[in-house]
N, C-alpha and C. Protein backbone atom coordinates (compact mmCIF):
# COMPACT_ATOMS: atom_id res chain seq x y z
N UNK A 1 0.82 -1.19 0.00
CA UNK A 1 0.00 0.00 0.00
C UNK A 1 0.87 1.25 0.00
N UNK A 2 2.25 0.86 0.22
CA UNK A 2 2.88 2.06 0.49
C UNK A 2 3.31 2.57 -1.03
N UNK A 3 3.81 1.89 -1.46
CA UNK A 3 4.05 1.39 -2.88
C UNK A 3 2.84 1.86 -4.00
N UNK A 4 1.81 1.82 -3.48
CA UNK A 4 1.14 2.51 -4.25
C UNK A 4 0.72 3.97 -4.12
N UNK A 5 0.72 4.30 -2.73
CA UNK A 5 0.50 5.43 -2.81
C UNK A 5 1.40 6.48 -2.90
N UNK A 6 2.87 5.88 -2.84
CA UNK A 6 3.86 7.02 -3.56
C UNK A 6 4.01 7.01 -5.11
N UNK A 7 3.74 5.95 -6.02
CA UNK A 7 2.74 5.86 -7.21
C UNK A 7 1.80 6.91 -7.63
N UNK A 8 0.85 6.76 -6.80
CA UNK A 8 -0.26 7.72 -6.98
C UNK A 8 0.29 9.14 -6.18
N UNK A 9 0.90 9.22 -5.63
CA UNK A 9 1.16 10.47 -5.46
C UNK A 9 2.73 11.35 -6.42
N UNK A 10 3.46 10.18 -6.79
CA UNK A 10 4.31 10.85 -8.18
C UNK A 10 3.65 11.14 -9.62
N UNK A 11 2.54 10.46 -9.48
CA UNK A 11 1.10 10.40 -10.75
C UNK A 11 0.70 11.89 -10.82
N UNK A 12 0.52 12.01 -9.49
CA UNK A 12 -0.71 13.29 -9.39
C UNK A 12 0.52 13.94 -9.19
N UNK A 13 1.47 14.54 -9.10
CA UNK A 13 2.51 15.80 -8.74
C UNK A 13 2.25 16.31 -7.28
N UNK A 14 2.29 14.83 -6.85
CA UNK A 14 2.59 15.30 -4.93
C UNK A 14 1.06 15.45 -4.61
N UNK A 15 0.23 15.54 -5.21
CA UNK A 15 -1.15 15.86 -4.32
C UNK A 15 -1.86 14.29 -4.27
N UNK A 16 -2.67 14.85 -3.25
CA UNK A 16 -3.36 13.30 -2.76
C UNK A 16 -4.56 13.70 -3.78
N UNK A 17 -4.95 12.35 -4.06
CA UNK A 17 -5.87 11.76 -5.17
C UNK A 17 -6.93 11.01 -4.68
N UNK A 18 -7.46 10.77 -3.63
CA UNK A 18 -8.11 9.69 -3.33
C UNK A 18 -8.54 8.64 -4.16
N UNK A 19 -9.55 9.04 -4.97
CA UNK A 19 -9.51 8.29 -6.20
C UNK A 19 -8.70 7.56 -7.03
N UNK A 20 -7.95 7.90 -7.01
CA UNK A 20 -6.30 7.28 -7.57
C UNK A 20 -5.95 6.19 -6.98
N UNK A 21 -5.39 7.03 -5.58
CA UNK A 21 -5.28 5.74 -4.25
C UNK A 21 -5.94 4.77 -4.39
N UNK A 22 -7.05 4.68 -4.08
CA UNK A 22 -8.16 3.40 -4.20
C UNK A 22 -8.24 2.60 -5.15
N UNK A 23 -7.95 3.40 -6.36
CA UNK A 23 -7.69 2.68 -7.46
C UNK A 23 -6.50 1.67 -7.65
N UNK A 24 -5.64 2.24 -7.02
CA UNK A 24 -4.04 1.86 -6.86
C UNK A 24 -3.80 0.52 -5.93
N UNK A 25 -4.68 0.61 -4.97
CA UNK A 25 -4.73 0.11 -3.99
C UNK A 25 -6.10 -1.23 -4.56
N UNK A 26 -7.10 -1.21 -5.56
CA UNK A 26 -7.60 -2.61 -5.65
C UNK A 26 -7.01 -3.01 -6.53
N UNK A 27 -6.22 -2.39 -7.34
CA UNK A 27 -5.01 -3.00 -8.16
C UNK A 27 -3.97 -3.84 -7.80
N UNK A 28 -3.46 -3.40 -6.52
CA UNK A 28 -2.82 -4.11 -5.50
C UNK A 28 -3.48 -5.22 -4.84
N UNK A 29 -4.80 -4.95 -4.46
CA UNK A 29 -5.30 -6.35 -4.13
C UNK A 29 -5.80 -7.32 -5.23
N UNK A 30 -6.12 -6.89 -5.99
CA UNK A 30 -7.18 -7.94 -7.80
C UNK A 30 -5.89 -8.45 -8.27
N UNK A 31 -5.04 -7.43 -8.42
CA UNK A 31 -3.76 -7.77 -9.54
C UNK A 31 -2.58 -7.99 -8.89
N UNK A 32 -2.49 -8.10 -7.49
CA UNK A 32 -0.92 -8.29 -6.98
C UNK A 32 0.12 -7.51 -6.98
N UNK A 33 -0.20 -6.27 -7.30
CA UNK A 33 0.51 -5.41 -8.26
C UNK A 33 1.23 -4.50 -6.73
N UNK A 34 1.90 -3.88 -6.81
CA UNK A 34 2.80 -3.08 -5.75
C UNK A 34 3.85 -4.17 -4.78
N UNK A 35 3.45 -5.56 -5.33
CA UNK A 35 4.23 -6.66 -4.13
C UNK A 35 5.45 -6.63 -4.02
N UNK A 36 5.80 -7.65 -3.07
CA UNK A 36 7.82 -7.60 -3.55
C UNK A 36 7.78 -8.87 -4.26
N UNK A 37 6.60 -9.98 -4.15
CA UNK A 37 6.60 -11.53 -4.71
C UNK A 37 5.61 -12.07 -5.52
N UNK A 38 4.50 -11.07 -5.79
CA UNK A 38 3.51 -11.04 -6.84
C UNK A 38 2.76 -11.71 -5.64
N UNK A 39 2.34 -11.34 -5.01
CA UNK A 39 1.14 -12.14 -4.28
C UNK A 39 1.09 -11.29 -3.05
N UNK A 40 -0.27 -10.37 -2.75
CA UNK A 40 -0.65 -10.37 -1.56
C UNK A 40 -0.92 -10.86 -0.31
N UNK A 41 -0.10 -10.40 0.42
CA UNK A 41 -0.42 -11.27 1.86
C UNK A 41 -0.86 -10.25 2.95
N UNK A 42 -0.84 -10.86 4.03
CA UNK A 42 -1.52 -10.56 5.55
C UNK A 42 -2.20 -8.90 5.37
N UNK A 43 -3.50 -9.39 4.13
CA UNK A 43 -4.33 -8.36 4.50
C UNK A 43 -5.17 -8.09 5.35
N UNK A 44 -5.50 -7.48 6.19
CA UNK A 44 -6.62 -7.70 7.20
C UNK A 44 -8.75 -7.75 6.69
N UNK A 45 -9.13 -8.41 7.45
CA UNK A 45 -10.35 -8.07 6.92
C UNK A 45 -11.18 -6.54 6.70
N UNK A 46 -11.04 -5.57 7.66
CA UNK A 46 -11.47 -4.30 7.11
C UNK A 46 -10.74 -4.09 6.04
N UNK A 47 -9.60 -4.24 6.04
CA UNK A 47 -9.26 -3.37 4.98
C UNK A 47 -9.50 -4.19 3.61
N UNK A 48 -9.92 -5.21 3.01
CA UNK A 48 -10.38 -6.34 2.54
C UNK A 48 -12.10 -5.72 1.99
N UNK A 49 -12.49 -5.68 3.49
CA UNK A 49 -14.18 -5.17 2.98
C UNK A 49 -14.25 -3.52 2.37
N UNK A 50 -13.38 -2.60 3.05
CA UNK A 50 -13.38 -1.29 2.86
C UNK A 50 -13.25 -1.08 0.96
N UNK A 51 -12.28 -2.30 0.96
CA UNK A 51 -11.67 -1.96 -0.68
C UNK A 51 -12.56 -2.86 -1.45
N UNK A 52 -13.35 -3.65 -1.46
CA UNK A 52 -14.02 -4.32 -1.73
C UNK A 52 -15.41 -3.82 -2.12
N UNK A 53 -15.56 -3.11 -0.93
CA UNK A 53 -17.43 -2.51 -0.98
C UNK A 53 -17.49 -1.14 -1.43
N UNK A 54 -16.01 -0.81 -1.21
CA UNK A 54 -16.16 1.14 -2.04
C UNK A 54 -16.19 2.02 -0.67
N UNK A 55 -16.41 1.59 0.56
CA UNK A 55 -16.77 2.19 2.04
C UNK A 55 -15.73 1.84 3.03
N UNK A 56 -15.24 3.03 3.46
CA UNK A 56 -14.46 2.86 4.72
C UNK A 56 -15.12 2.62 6.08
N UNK A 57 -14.43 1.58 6.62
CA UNK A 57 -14.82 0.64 7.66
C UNK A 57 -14.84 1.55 8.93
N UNK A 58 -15.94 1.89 9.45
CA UNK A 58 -15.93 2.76 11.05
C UNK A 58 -16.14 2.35 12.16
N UNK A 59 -16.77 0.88 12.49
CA UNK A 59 -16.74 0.95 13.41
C UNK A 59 -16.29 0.89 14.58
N UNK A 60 -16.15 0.71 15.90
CA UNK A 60 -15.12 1.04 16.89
C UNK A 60 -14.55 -0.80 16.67
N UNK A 61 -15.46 -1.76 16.20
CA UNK A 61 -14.51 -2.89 16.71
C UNK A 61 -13.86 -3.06 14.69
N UNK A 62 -13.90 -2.38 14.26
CA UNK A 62 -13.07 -2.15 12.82
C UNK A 62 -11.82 -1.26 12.96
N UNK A 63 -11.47 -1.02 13.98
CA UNK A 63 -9.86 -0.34 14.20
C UNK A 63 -8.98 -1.20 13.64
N UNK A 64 -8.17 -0.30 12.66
CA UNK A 64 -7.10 -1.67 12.27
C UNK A 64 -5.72 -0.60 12.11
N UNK A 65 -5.07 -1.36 11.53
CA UNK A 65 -3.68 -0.86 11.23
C UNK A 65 -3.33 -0.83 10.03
N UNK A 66 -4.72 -1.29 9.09
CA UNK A 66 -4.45 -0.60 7.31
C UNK A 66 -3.76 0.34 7.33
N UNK A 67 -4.51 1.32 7.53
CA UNK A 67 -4.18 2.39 6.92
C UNK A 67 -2.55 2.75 7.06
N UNK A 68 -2.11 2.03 8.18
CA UNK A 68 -1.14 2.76 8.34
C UNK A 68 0.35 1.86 7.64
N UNK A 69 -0.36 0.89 6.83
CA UNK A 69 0.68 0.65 5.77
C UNK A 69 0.62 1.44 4.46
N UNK A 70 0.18 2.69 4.46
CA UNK A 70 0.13 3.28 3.32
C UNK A 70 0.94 4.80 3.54
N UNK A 71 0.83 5.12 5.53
CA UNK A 71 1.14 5.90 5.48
C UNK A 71 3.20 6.20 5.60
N UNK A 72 3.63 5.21 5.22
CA UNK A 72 5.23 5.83 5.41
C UNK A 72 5.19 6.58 3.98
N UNK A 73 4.76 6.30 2.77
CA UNK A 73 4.56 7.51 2.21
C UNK A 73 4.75 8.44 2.12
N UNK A 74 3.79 9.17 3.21
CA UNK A 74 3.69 10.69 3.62
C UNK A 74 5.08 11.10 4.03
N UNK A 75 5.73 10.14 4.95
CA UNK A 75 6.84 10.68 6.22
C UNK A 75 7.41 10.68 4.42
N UNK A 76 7.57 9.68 3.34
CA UNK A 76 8.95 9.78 2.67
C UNK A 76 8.73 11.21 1.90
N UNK A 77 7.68 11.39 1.61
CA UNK A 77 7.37 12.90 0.59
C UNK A 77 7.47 13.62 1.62
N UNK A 78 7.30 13.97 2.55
CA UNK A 78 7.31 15.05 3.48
C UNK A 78 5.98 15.58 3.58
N UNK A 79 5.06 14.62 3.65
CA UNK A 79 3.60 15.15 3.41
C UNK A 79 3.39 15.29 5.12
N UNK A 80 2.78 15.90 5.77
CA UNK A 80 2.49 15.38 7.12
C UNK A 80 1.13 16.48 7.80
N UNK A 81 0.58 16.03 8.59
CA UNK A 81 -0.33 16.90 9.28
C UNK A 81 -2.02 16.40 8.78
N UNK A 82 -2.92 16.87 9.35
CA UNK A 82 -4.31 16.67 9.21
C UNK A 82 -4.72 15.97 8.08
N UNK A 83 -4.05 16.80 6.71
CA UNK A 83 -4.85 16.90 6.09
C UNK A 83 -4.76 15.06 5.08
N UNK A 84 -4.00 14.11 5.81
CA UNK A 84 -3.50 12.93 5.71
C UNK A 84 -4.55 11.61 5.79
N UNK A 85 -5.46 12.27 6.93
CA UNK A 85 -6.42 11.53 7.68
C UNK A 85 -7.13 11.17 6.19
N UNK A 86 -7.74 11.93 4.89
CA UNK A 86 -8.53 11.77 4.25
C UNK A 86 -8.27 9.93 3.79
N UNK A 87 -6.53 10.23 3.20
CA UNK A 87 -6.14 8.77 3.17
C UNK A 87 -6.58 7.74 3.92
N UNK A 88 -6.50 7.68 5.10
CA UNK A 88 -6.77 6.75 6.05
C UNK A 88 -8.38 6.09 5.99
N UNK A 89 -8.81 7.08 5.67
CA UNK A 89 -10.56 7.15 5.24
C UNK A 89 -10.61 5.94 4.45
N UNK A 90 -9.35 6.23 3.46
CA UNK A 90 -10.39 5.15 2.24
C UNK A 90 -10.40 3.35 2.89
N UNK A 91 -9.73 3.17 3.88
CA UNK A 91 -10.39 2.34 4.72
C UNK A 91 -10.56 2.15 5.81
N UNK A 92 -10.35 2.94 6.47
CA UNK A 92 -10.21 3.19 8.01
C UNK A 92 -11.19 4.45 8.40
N UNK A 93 -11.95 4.35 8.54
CA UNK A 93 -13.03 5.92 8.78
C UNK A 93 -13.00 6.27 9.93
N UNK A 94 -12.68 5.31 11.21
CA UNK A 94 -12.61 5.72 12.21
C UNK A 94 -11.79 6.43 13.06
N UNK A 95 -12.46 7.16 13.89
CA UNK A 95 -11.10 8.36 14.71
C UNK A 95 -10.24 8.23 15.08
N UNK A 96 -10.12 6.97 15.30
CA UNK A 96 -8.91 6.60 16.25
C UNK A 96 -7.81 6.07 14.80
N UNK A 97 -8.55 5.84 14.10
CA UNK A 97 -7.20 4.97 12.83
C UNK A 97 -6.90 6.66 12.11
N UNK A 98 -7.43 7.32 12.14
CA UNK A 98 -6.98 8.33 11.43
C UNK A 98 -6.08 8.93 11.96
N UNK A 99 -6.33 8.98 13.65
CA UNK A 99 -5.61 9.72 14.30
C UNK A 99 -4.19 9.17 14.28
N UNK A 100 -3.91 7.60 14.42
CA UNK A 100 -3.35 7.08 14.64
C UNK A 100 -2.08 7.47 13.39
N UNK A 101 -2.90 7.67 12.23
CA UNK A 101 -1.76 7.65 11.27
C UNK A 101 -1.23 8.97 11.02
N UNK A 102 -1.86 10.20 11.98
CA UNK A 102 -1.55 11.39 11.71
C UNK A 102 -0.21 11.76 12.67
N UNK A 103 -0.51 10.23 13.61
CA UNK A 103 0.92 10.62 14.79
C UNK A 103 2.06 9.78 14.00
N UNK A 104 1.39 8.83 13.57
CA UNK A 104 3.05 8.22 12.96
C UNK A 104 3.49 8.55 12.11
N UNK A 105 3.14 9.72 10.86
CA UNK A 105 3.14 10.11 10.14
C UNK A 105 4.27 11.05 10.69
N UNK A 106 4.18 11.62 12.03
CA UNK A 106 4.45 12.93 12.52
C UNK A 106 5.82 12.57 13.13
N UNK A 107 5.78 11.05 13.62
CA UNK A 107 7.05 10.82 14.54
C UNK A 107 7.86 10.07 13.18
N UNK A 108 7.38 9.64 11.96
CA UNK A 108 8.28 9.65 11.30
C UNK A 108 9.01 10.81 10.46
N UNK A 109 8.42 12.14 10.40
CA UNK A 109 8.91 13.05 10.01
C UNK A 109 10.21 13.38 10.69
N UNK A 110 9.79 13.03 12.02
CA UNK A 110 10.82 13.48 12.86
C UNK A 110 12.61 12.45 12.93
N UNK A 111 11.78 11.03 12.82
CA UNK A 111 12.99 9.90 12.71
C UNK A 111 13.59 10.54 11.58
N UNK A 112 12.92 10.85 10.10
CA UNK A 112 13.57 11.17 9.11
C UNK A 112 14.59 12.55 8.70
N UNK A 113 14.33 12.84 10.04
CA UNK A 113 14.90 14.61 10.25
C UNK A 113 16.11 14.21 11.31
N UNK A 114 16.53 12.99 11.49
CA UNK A 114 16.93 12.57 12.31
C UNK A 114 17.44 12.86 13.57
N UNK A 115 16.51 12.69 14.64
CA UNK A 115 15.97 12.91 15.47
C UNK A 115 16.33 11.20 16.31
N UNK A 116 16.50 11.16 17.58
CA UNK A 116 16.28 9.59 17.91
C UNK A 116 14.79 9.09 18.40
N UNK A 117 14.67 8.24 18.38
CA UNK A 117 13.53 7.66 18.96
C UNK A 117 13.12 7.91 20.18
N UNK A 118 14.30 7.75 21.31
CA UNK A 118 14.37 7.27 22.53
C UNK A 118 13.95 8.81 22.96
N UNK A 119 14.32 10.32 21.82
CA UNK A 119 14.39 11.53 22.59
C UNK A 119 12.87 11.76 21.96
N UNK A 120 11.99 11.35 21.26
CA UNK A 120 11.24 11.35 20.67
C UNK A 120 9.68 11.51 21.61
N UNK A 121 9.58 9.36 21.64
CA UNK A 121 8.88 9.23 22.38
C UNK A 121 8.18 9.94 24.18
N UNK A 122 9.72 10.79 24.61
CA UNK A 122 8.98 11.32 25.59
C UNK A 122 7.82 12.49 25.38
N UNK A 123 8.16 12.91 24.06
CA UNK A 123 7.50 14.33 23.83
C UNK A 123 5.86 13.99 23.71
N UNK A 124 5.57 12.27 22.74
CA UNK A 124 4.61 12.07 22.24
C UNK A 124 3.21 12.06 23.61
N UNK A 125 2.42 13.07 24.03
CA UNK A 125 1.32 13.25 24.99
C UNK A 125 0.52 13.73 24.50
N UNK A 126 -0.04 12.53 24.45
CA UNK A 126 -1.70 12.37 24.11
C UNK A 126 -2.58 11.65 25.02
N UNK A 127 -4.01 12.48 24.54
CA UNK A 127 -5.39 11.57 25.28
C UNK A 127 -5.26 10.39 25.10
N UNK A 128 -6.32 9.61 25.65
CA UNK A 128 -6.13 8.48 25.47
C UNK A 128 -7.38 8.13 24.16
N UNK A 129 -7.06 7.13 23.49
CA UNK A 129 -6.33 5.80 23.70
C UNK A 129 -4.78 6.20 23.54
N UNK A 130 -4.10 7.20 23.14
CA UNK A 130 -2.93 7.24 22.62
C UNK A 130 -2.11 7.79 23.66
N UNK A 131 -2.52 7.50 25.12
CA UNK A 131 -1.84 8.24 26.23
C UNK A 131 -0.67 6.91 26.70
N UNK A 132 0.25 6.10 26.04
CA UNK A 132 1.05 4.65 26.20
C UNK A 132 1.68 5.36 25.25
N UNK A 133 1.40 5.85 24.34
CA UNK A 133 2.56 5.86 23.29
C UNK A 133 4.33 6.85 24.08
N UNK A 134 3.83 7.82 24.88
CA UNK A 134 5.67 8.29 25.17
C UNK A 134 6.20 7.49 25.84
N UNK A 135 5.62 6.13 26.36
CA UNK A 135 6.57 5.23 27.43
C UNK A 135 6.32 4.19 26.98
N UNK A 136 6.09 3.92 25.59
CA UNK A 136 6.05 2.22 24.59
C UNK A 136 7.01 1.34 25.24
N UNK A 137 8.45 1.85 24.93
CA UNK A 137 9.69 1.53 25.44
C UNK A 137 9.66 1.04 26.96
N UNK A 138 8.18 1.55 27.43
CA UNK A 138 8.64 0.77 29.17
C UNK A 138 7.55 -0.07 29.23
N UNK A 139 6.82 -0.35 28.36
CA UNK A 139 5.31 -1.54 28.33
C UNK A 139 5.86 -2.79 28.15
N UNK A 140 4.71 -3.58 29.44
CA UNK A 140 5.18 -4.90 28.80
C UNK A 140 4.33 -5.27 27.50
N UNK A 141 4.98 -5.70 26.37
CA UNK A 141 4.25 -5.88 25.27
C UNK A 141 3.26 -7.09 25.22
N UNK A 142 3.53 -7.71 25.79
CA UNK A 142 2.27 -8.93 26.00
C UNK A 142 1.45 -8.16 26.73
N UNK A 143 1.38 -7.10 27.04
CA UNK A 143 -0.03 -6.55 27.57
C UNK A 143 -0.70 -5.60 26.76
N UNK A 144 -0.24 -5.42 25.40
CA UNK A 144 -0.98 -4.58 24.78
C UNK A 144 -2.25 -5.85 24.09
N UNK A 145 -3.17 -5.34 24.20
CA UNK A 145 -4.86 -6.42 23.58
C UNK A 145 -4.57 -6.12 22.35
N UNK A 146 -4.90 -7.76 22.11
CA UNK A 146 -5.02 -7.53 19.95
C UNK A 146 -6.57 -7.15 19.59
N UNK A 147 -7.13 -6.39 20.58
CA UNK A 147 -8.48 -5.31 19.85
C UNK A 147 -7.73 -3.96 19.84
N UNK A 148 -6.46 -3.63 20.65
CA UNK A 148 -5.90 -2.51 19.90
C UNK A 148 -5.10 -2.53 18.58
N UNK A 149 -5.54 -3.11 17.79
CA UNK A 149 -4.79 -3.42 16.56
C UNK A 149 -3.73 -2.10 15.58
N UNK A 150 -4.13 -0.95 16.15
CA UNK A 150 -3.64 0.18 15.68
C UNK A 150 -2.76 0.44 16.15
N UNK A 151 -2.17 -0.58 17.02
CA UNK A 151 -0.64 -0.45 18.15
C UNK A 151 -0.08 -1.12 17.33
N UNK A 152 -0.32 -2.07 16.35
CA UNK A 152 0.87 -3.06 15.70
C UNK A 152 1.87 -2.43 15.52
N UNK A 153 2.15 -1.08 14.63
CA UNK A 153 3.23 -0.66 14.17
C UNK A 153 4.20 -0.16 15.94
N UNK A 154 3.33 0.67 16.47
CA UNK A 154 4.38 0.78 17.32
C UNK A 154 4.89 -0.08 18.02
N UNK A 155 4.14 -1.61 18.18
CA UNK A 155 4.62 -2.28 19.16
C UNK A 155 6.03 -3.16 17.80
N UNK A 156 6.15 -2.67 16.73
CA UNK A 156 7.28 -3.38 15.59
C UNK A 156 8.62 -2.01 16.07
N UNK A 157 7.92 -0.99 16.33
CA UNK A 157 8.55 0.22 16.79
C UNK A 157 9.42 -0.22 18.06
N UNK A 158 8.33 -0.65 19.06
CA UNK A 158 9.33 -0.91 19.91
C UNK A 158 9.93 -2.09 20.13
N UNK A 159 9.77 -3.24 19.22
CA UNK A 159 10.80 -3.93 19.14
C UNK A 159 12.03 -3.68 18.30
N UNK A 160 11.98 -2.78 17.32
CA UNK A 160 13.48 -2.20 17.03
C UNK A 160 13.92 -1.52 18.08
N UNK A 161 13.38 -0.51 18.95
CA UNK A 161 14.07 0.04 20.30
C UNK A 161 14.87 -0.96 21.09
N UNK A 162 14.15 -2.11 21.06
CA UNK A 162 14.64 -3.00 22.49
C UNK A 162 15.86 -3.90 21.43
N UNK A 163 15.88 -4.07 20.18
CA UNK A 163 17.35 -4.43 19.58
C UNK A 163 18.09 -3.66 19.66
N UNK A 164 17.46 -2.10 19.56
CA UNK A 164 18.96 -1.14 19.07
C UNK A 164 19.32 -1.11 20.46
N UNK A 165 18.61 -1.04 21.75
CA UNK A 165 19.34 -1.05 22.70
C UNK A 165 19.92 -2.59 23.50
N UNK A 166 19.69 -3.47 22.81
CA UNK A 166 20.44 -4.93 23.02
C UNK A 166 19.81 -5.24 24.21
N UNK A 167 18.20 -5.58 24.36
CA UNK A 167 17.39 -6.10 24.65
C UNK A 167 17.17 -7.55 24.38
């Protein structure tokens, strides 16, 4: 997904397309197309029905972590801020997945500005659900619930922390 949407966004001259995206993106699922092995894998079911039915998936037990394989994207163009969420929409409609990709969007701007992680995460304070994210690094990870599914990336986040620091 990422793959396509820097596609669709070198297509369009840096602007988001939605239409495009989506397009890009059932291309990727019908045709295999953006893979590294010609074959799609570990898609989730919202994001499955979202691209499927034309409708982004809202409800609270439809939180997923689609969207946010589309968004390193943004961090690589330097796209970042609000106006990101629309993406997230095309399968993720809900507040919390949008939000979700507007922060990682934001802390990868920052990795890419290079910045460390470790000085990073303290800054990140937020409401909740997103009030765990400045002390990831001190969670036990078997305690994050797989109904928070929008933690996947950070909890891949903080298992690169706990290698780079020889954990």
């Amino acid at each position: 997904m990422t793959l396509a949407t820097l596609k669709s966004l070198k297509e369009n001259n840096g602007k988001i397309n939605i239409d495009d995206i989506r397009k890009r993106f059932l291309f990727w699922l019908r045709e295999n197309a953006f893979t590294a092995n010609g074959e799609v894998f570990d898609i989730g079911h919202a994001t499955y029905e979202a691209l499927t039915s034309g409708k982004p998936c809202v409800g609270a037990f439809q939180i997923g972590n689609g969207p946010l394989c589309a968004y390193p994207a943004f961090g690589l163009c330097g796209m970042y801020g609000g106006r990101n969420r629309i993406v997230s929409a095309i399968t993720h409609g809900h507040w919390i997945s949008e939000e979700a990709c507007v922060i990682y969007v934001h802390v990868a701007k920052r990795l890419l500005a290079g910045e460390n992680i470790l000085d990073i995460l303290p800054t990140l304070q937020y409401d909740k659900p997103f009030d765990r994210l400045h002390r990831i690094h001190q969670l036990d990870i078997s305690k994050i619930k797989a109904s928070d599914m929008w933690w996947t990336p950070w909890k891949l986040l903080y298992g690169a922390i706990s290698h780079l620091r020889g954990e």
